[in-house]
Protein backbone atom coordinates (compact mmCIF):
# COMPACT_ATOMS: atom_id res chain seq x y z
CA UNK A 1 0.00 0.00 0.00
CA UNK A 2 1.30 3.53 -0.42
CA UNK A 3 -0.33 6.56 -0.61
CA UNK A 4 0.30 10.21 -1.97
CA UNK A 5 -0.98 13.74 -0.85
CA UNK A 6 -2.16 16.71 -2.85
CA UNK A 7 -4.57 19.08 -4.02
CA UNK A 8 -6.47 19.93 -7.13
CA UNK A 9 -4.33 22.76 -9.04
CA UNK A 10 -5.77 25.50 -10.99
CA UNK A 11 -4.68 23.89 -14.10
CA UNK A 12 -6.19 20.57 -13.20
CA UNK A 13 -9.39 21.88 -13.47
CA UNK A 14 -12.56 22.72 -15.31
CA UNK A 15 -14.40 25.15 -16.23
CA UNK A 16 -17.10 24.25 -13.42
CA UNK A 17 -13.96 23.81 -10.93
CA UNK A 18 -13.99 20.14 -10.84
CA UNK A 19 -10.68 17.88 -11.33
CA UNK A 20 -10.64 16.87 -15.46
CA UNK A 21 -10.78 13.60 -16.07
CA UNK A 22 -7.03 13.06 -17.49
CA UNK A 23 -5.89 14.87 -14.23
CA UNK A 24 -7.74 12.32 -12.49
CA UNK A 25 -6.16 9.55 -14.32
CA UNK A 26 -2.30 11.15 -13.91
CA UNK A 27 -2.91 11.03 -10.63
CA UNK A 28 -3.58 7.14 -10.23
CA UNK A 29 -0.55 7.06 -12.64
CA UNK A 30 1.69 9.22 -10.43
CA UNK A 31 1.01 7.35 -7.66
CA UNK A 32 1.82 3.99 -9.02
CA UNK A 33 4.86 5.59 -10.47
CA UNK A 34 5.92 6.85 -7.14
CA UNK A 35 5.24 2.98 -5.27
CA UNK A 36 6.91 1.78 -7.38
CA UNK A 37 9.94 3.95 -7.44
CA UNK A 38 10.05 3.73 -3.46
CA UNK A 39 10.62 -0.11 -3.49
CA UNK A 40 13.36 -0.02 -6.20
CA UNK A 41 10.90 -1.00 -8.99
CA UNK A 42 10.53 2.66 -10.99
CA UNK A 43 11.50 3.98 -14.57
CA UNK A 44 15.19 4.92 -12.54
CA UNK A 45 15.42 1.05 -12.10
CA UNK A 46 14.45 -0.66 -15.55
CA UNK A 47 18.00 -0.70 -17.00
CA UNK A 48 18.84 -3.71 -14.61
CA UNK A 49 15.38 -4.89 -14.19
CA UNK A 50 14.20 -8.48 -15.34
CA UNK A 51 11.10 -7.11 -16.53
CA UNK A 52 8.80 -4.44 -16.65
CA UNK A 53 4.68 -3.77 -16.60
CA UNK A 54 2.03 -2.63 -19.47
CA UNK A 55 -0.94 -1.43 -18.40
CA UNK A 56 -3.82 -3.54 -19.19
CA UNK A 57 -7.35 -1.51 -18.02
CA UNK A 58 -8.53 0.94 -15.91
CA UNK A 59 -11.59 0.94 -14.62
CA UNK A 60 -12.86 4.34 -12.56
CA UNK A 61 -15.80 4.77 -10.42
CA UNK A 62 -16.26 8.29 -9.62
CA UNK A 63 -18.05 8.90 -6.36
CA UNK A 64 -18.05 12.55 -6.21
CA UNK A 65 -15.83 14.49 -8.47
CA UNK A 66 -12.96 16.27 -6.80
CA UNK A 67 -12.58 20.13 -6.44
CA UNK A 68 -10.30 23.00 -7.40
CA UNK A 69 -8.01 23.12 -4.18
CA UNK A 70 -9.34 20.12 -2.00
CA UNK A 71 -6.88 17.89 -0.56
CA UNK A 72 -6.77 14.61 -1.51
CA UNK A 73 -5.08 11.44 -0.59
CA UNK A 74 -4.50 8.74 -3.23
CA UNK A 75 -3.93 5.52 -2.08
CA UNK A 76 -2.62 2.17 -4.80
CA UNK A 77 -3.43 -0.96 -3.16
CA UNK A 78 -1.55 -3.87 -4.88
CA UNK A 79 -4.15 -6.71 -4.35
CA UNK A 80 -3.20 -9.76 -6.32
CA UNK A 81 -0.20 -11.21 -8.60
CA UNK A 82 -0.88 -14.51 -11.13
CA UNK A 83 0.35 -15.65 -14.15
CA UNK A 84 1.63 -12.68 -15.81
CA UNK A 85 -1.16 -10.00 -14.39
CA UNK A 86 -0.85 -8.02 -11.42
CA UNK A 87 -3.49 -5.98 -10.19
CA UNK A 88 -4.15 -2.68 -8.12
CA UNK A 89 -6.68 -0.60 -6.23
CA UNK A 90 -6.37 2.69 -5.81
CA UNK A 91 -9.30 5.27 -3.96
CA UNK A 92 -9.10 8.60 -3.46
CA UNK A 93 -10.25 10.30 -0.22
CA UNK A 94 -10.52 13.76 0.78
CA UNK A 95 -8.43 15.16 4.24
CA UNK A 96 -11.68 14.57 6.35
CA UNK A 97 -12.20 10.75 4.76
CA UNK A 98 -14.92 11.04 2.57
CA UNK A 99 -14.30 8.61 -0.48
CA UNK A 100 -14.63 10.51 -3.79
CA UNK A 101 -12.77 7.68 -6.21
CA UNK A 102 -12.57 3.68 -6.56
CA UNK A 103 -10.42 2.37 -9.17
CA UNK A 104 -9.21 -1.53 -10.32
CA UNK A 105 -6.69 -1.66 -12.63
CA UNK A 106 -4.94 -4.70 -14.67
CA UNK A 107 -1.46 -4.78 -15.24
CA UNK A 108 1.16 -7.47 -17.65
CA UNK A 109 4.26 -8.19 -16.48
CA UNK A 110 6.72 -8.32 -19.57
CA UNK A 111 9.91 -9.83 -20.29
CA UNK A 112 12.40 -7.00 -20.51
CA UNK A 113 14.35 -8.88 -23.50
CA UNK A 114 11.62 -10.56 -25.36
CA UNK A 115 8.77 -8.15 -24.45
CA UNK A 116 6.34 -10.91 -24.10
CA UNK A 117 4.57 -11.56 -20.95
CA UNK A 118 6.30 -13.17 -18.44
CA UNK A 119 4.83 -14.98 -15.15
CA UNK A 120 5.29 -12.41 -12.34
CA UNK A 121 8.92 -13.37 -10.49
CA UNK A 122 7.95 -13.95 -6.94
CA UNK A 123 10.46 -11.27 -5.83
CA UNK A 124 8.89 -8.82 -7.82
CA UNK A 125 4.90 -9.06 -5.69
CA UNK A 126 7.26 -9.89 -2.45
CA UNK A 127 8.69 -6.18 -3.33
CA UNK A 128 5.33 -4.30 -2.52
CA UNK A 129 5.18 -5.56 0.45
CA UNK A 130 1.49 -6.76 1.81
CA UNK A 131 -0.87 -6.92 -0.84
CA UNK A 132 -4.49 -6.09 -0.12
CA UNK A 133 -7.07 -5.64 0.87
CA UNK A 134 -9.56 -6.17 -2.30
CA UNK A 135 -11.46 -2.96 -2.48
CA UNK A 136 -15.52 -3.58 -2.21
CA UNK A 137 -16.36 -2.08 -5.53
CA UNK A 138 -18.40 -3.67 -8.68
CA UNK A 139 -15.71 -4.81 -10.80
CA UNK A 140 -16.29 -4.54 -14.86
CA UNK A 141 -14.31 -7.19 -17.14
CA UNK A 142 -10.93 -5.81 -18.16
CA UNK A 143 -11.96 -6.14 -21.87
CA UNK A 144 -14.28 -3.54 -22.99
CA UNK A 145 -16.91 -4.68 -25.30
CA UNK A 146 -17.56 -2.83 -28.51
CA UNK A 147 -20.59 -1.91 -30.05
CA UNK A 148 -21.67 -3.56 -33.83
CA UNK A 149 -22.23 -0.03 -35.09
CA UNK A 150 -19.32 2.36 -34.84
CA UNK A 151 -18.68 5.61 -36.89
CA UNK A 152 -15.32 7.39 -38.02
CA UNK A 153 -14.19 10.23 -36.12
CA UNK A 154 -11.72 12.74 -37.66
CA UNK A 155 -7.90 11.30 -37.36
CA UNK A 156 -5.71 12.92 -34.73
CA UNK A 157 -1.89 12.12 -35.38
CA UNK A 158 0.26 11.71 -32.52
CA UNK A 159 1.89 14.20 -31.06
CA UNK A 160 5.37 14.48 -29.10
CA UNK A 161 4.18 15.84 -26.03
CA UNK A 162 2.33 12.24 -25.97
CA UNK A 163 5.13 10.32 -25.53
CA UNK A 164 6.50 9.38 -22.20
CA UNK A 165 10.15 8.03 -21.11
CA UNK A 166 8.97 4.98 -22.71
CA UNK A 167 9.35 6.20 -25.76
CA UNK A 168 5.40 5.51 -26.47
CA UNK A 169 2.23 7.49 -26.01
CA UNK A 170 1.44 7.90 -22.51
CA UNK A 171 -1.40 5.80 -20.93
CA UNK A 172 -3.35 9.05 -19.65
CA UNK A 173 -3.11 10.60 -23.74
CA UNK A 174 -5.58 7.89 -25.10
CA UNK A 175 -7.89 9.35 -22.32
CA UNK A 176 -6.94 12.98 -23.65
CA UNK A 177 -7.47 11.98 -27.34
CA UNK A 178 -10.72 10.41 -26.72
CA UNK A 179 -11.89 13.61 -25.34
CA UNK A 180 -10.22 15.10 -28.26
CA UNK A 181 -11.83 13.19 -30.68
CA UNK A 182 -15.55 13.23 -29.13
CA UNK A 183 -15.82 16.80 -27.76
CA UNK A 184 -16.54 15.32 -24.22
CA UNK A 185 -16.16 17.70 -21.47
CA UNK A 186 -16.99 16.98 -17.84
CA UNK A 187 -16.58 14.26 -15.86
CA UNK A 188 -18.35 10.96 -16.32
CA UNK A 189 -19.65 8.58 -13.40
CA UNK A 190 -17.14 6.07 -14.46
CA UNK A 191 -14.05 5.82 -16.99
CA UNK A 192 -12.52 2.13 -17.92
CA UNK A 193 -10.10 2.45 -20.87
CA UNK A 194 -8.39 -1.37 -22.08
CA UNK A 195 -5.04 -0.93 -23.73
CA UNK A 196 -4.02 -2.86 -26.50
CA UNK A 197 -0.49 -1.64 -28.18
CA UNK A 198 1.20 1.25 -27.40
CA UNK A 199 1.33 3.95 -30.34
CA UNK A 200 4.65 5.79 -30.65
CA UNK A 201 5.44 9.29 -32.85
CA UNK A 202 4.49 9.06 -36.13
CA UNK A 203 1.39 7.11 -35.39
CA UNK A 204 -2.04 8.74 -36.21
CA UNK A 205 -5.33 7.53 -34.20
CA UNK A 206 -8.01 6.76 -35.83
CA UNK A 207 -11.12 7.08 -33.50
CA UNK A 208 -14.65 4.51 -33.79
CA UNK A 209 -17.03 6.24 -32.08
CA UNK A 210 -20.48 5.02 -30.49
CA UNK A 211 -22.36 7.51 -27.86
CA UNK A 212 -25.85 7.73 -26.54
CA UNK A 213 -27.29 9.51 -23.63
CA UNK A 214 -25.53 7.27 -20.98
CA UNK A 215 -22.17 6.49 -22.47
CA UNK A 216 -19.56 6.80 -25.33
CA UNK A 217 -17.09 4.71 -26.18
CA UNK A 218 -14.27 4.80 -28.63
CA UNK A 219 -11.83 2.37 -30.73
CA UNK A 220 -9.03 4.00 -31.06
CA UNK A 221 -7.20 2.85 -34.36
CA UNK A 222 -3.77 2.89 -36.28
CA UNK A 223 -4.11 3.55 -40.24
CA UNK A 224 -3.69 0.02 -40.44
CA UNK A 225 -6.38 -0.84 -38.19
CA UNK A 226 -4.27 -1.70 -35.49
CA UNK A 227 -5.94 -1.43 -31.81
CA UNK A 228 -4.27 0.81 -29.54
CA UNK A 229 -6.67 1.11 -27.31
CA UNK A 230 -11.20 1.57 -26.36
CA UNK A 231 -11.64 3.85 -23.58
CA UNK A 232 -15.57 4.35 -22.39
CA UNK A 233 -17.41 6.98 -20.47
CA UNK A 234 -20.45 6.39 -18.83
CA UNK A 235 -22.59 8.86 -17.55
């Protein structure tokens, strides 16, 4: 377990004063960035690490949304490791406990030479310590499932700012493109994106679009039809 403090920043938010949605998701980021990091598993480790981990899915339940200047406490919550998935909580509280955000998220391990998944070393979960416990939440499948009918957004290339010190797009952009690319602003009840392959510079998404009144999802494309990643809102 390991948790962060902070506050929603000015720049964080929206025009109503409520935390955007990708601010919301660097924030889950950040803080499994910073576990990890603190027991010798971060980015500043990877050169002599025996693997490393892809994100799989997200999947964001959105309580109440947080404000411009609350403090917040955002906690990760490493619950499980098997086969080559590991998987984390994370919930967000405010400084006098109320819960605002409950997140599960799926992670690979990969092989750091053959970048293939890899079962998870037992050293690696014995790193984090304690795992658990499970957060009581309604957990969605990792996979999002498509509509039949989708329609062709506009195609937004890929741009450098995107890419992270993994030399690919970073996993909060897809969220920021798929905003983008439907002209959704506020923030939804719930968020669950399902990554596929990581785009890199040069790339250009293509975005399949379905909304109604309660959600929108989006298929988020390569010009040769490669899946990067869906992401869905629902409302």
């Amino acid at each position: 377990m390991y948790t962060m403090k902070s506050h929603v920043r000015y720049s964080e938010a929206d025009s109503e004063g409520l935390i955007t949605p990708d601010a919301l998701v660097n924030y889950l980021q950040d803080c499994t960035m910073l576990h990890s990091e603190s027991v010798g598993r971060g980015v500043t480790n990877l050169r002599n690490a025996k693997g490393y981990w892809f994100l799989a899915s997200w999947q964001i339940q959105i309580l109440r949304t947080p404000r411009l200047y609350e403090n917040i406490l955002i906690t990760t919550i490493p619950y499980e490791f098997k086969g080559f998935f590991g998987s984390r909580n994370f919930k967000i509280n405010n400084e006098a406990g109320e819960e605002l955000v409950r997140v599960n998220s799926v992670w690979v391990y990969l092989d750091s030479r053959t970048h293939s998944p890899a079962r998870v070393p037992k050293e690696e979960g014995e790193a984090y310590g304690e795992i658990g416990p499970k957060l009581d939440m309604e957990y969605a499948p990792r996979k999002i499932k498509l509509p039949d009918e989708l329609d062709e957004y506009p195609a937004i290339p890929v741009k450098p700012q995107q890419i992270d010190t993994n030399r690919h797009v970073n996993n909060c952009e897809y969220i920021r493109t798929f905003m983008e690319a439907t002209g959704i602003t506020g923030t939804p009840n719930q968020i669950r994106a399902e990554y596929k392959q990581a785009a890199v510079l040069g790339d250009t998404f293509h975005p399949f679009v379905y909304r109604d009144d309660k959600m929108c999802v989006a298929d988020l494309r390569g010009n040769d039809g490669t899946p990067y990643a869906a992401v869905e809102f629902i409302f």
